[in-house]
C-alpha atoms as a PDB file:
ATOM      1  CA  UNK A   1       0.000   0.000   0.000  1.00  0.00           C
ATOM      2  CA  UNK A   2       0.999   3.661  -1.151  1.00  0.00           C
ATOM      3  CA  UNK A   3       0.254   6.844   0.108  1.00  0.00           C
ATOM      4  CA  UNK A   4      -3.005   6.988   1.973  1.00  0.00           C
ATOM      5  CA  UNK A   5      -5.410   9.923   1.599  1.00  0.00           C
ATOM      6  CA  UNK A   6      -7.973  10.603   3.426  1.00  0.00           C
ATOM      7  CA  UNK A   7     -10.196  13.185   1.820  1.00  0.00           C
ATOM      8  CA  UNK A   8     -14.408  14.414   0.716  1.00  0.00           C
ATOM      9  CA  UNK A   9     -16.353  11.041  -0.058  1.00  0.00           C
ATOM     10  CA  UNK A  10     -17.304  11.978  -4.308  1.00  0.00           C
ATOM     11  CA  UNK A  11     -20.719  10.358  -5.430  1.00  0.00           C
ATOM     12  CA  UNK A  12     -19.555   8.160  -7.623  1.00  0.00           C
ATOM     13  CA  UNK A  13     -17.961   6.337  -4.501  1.00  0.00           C
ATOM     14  CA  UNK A  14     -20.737   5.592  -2.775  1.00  0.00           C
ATOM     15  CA  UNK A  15     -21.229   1.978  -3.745  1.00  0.00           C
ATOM     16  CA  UNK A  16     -17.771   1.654  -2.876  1.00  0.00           C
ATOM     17  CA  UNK A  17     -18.284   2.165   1.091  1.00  0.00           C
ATOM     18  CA  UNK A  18     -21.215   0.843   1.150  1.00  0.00           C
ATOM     19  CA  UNK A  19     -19.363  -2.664   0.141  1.00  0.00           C
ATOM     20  CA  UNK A  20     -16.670  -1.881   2.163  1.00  0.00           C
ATOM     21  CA  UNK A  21     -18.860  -1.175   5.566  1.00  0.00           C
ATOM     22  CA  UNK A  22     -20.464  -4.598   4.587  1.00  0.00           C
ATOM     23  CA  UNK A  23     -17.349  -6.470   4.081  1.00  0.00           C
ATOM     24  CA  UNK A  24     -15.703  -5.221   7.623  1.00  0.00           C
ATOM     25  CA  UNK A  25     -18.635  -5.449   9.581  1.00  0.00           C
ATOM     26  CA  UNK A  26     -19.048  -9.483   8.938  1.00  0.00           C
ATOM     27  CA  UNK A  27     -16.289 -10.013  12.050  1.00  0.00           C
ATOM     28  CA  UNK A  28     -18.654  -7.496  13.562  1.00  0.00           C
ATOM     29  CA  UNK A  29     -21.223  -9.521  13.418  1.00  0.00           C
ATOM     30  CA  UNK A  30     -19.514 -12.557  13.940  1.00  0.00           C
ATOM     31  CA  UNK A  31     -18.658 -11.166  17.780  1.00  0.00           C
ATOM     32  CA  UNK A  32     -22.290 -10.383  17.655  1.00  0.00           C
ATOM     33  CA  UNK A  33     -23.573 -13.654  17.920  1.00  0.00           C
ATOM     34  CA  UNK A  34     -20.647 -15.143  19.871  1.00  0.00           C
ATOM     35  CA  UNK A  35     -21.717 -12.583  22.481  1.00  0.00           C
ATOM     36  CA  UNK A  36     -25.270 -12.941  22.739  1.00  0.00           C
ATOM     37  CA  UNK A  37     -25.523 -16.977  22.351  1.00  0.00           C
ATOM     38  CA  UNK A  38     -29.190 -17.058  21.391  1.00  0.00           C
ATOM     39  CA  UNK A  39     -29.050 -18.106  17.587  1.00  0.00           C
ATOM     40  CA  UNK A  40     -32.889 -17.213  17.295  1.00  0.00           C
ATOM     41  CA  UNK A  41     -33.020 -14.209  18.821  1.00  0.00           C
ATOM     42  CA  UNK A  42     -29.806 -13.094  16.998  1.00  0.00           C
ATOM     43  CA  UNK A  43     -31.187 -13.679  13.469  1.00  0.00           C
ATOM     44  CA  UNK A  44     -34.342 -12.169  14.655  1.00  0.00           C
ATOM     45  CA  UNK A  45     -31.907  -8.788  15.806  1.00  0.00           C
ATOM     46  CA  UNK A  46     -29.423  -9.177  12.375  1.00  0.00           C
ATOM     47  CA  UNK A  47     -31.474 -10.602  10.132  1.00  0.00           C
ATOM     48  CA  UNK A  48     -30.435  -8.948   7.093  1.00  0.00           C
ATOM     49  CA  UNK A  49     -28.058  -6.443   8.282  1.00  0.00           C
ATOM     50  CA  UNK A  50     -26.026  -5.866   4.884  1.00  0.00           C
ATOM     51  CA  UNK A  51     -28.807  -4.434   3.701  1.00  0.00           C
ATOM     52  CA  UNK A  52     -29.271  -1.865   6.517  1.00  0.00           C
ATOM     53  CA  UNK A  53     -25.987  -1.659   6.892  1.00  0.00           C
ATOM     54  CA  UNK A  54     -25.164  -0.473   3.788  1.00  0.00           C
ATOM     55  CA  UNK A  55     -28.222   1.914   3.275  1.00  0.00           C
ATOM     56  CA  UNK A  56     -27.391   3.471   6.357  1.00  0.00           C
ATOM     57  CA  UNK A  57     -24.199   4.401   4.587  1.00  0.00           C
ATOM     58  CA  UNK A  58     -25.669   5.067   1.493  1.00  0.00           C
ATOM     59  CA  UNK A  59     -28.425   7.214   2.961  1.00  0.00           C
ATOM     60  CA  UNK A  60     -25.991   9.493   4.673  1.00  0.00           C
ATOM     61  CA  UNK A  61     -23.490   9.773   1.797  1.00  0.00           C
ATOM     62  CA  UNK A  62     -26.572  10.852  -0.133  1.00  0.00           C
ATOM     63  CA  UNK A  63     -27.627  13.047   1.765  1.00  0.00           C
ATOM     64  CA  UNK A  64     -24.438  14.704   3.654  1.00  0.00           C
ATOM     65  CA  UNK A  65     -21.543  13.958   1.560  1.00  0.00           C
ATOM     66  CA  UNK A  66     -19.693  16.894   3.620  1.00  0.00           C
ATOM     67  CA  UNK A  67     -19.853  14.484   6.591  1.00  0.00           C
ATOM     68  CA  UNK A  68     -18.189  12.075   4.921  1.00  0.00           C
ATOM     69  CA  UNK A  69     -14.625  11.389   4.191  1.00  0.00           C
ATOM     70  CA  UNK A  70     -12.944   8.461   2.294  1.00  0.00           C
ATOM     71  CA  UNK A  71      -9.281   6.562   2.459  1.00  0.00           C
ATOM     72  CA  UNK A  72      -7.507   6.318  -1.009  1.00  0.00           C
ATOM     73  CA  UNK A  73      -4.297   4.168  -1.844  1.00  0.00           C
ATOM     74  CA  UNK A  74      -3.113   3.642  -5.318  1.00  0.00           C
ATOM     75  CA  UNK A  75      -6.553   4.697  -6.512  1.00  0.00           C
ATOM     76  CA  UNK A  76      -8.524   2.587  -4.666  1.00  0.00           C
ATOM     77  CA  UNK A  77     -11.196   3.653  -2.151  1.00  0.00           C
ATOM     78  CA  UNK A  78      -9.679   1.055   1.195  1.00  0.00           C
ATOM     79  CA  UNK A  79     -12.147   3.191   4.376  1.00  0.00           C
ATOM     80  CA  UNK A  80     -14.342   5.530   5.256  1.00  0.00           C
ATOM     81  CA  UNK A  81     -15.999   7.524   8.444  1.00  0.00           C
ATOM     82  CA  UNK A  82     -19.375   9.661   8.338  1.00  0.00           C
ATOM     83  CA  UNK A  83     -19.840  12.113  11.044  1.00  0.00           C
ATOM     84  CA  UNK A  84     -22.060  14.833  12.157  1.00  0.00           C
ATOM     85  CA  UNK A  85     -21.698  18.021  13.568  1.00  0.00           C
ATOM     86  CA  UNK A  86     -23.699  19.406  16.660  1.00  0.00           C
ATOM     87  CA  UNK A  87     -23.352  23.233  16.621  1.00  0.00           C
ATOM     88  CA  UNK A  88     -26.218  23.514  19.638  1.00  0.00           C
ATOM     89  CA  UNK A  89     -23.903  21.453  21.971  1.00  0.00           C
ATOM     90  CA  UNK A  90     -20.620  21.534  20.248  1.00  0.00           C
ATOM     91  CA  UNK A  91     -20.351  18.143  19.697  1.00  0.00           C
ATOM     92  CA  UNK A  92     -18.976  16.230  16.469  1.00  0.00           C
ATOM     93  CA  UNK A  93     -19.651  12.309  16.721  1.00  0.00           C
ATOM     94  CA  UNK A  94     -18.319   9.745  14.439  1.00  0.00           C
ATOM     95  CA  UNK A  95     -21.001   7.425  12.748  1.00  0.00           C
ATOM     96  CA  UNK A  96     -20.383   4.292  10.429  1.00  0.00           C
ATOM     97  CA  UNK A  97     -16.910   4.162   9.523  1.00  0.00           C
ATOM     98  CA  UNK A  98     -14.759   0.774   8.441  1.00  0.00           C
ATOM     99  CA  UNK A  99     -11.369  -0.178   6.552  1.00  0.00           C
ATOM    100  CA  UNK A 100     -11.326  -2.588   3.982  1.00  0.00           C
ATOM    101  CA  UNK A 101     -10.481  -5.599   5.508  1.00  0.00           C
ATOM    102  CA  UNK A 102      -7.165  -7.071   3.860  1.00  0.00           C
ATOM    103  CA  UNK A 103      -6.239  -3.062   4.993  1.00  0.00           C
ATOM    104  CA  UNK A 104      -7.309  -3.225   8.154  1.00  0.00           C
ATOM    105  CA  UNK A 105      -4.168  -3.053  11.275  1.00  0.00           C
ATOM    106  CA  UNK A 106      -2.128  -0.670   8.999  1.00  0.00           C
ATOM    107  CA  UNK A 107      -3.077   2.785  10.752  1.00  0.00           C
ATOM    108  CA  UNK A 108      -5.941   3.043   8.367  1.00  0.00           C
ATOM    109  CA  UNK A 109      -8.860   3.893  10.622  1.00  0.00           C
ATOM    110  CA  UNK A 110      -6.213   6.232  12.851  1.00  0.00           C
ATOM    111  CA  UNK A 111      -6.146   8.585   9.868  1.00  0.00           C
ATOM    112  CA  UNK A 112      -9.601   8.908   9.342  1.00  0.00           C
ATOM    113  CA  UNK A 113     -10.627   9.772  12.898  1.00  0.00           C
ATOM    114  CA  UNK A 114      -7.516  12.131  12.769  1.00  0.00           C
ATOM    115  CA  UNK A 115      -8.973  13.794  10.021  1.00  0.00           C
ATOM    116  CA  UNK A 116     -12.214  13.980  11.424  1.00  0.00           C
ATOM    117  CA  UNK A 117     -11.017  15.065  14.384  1.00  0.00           C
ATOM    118  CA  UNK A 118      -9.590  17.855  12.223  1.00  0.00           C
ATOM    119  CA  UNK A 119     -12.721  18.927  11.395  1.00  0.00           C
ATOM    120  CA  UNK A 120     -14.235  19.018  14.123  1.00  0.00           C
ATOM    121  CA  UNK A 121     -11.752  21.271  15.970  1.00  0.00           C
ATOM    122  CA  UNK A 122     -11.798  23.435  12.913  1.00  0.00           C
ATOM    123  CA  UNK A 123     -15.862  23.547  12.902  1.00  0.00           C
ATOM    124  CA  UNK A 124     -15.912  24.574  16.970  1.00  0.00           C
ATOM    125  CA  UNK A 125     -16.673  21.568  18.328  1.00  0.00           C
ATOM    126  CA  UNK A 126     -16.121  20.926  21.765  1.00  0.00           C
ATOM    127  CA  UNK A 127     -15.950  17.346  22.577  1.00  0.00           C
ATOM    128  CA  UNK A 128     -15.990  14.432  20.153  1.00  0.00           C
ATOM    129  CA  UNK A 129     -17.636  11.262  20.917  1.00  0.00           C
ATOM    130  CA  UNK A 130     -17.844   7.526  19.006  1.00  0.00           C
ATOM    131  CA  UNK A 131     -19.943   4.525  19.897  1.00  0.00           C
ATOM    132  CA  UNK A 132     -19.452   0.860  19.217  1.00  0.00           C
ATOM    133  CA  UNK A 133     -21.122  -2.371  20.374  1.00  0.00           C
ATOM    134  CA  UNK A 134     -20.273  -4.930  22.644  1.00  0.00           C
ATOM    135  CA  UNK A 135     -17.309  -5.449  24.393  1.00  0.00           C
ATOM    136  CA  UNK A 136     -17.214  -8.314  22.480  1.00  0.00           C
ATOM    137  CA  UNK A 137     -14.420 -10.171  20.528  1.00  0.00           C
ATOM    138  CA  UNK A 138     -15.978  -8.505  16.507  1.00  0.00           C
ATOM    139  CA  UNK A 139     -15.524  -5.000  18.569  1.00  0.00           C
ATOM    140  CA  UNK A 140     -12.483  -5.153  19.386  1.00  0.00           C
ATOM    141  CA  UNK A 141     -10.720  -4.136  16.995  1.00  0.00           C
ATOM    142  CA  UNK A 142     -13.088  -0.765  16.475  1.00  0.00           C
ATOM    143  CA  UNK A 143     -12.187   0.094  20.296  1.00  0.00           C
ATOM    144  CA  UNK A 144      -8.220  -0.458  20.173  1.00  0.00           C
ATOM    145  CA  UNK A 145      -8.422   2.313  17.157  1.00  0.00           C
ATOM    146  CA  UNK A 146     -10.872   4.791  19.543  1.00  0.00           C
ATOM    147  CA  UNK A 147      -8.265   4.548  22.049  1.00  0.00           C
ATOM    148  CA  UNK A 148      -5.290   5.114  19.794  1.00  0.00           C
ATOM    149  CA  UNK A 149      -6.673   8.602  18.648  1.00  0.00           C
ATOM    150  CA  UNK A 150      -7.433   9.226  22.468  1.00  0.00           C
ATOM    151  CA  UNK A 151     -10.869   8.413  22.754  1.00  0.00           C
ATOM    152  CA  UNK A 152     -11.573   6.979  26.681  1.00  0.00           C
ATOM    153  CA  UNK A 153     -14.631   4.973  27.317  1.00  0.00           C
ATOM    154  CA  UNK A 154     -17.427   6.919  29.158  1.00  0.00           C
ATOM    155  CA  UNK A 155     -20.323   4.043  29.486  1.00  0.00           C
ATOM    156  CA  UNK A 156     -21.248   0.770  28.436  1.00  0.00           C
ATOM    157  CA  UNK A 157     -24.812  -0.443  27.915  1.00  0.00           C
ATOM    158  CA  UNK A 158     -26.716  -3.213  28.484  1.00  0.00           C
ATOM    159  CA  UNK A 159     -29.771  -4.383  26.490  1.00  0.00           C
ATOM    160  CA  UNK A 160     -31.829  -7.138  27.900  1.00  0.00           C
ATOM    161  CA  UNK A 161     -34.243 -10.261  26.579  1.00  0.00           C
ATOM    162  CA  UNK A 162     -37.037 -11.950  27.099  1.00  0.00           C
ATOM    163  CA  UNK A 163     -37.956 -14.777  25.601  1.00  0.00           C
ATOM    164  CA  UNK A 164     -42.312 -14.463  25.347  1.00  0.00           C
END
């Protein structure tokens, strides 16, 4: 891998990510089920998550391409990270974001928050915040690069079942 570049999502990209954000989030989802165990009520949760996954992508790309920003080696489109902008309470948060996986563990995902991050400061935001699942085994690689930007965990959560 060349250069990387981390730069304004372009339209024509769009498919690109959204394959991308499918493609990195099957070890997500992998963790997913490890962690909750119930195989039924897991395909009930996930059942078809590429899909949504990749419309949520699409849908913001569509709609705010300036909170979106891409990773580009040798031409090719290898991550991504949406984000929005709070100007009421000064907060930027980082959305979907993903690195190709045969890219993924090379400082990828680093460069896009740092650019983000760039923004935000830039923009007046105050504080920037990400969320991720679990503290499962498909998440852990999405918290390691939080912390290596400087991001500190502020709260867990804990969803419960009941099987009716």
């Amino acid at each position: 891998m060349d250069k990387v570049f981390i730069r304004p999502v372009n339209k024509e990209e769009i498919e690109q990510i959204c394959k991308i954000a499918v493609a990195a989030w099957q070890e997500i989802h992998a963790g997913y089920r490890e962690y909750i165990g119930n195989k039924d009520l897991v395909e009930r949760i996930t059942h078809d998550w590429q899909t949504r996954k990749a419309e949520q992508v699409r849908t913001k790309a569509e709609e705010t391409p300036d909170e979106v920003v891409v990773a580009e080696s040798d031409g090719r489109i290898i991550g991504f990270a949406t984000f929005s902008l709070n100007r009421k309470t000064g907060i930027g948060e980082i959305g979907n974001n993903a690195v190709s996986p045969d890219c993924q563990g090379l400082g990828v995902g680093k460069m896009l928050y740092n650019k983000v991050l760039e923004i935000f400061r830039r923009e007046g935001m105050k504080y920037a915040i990400v969320s991720t699942g679990y503290e499962d085994s498909g998440h852990a690689k999405a918290r390691a690069s939080y912390e290596k930007v400087g991001f500190k965990k502020m709260s867990t959560s804990i969803t419960y079942s009941l099987e009716l």
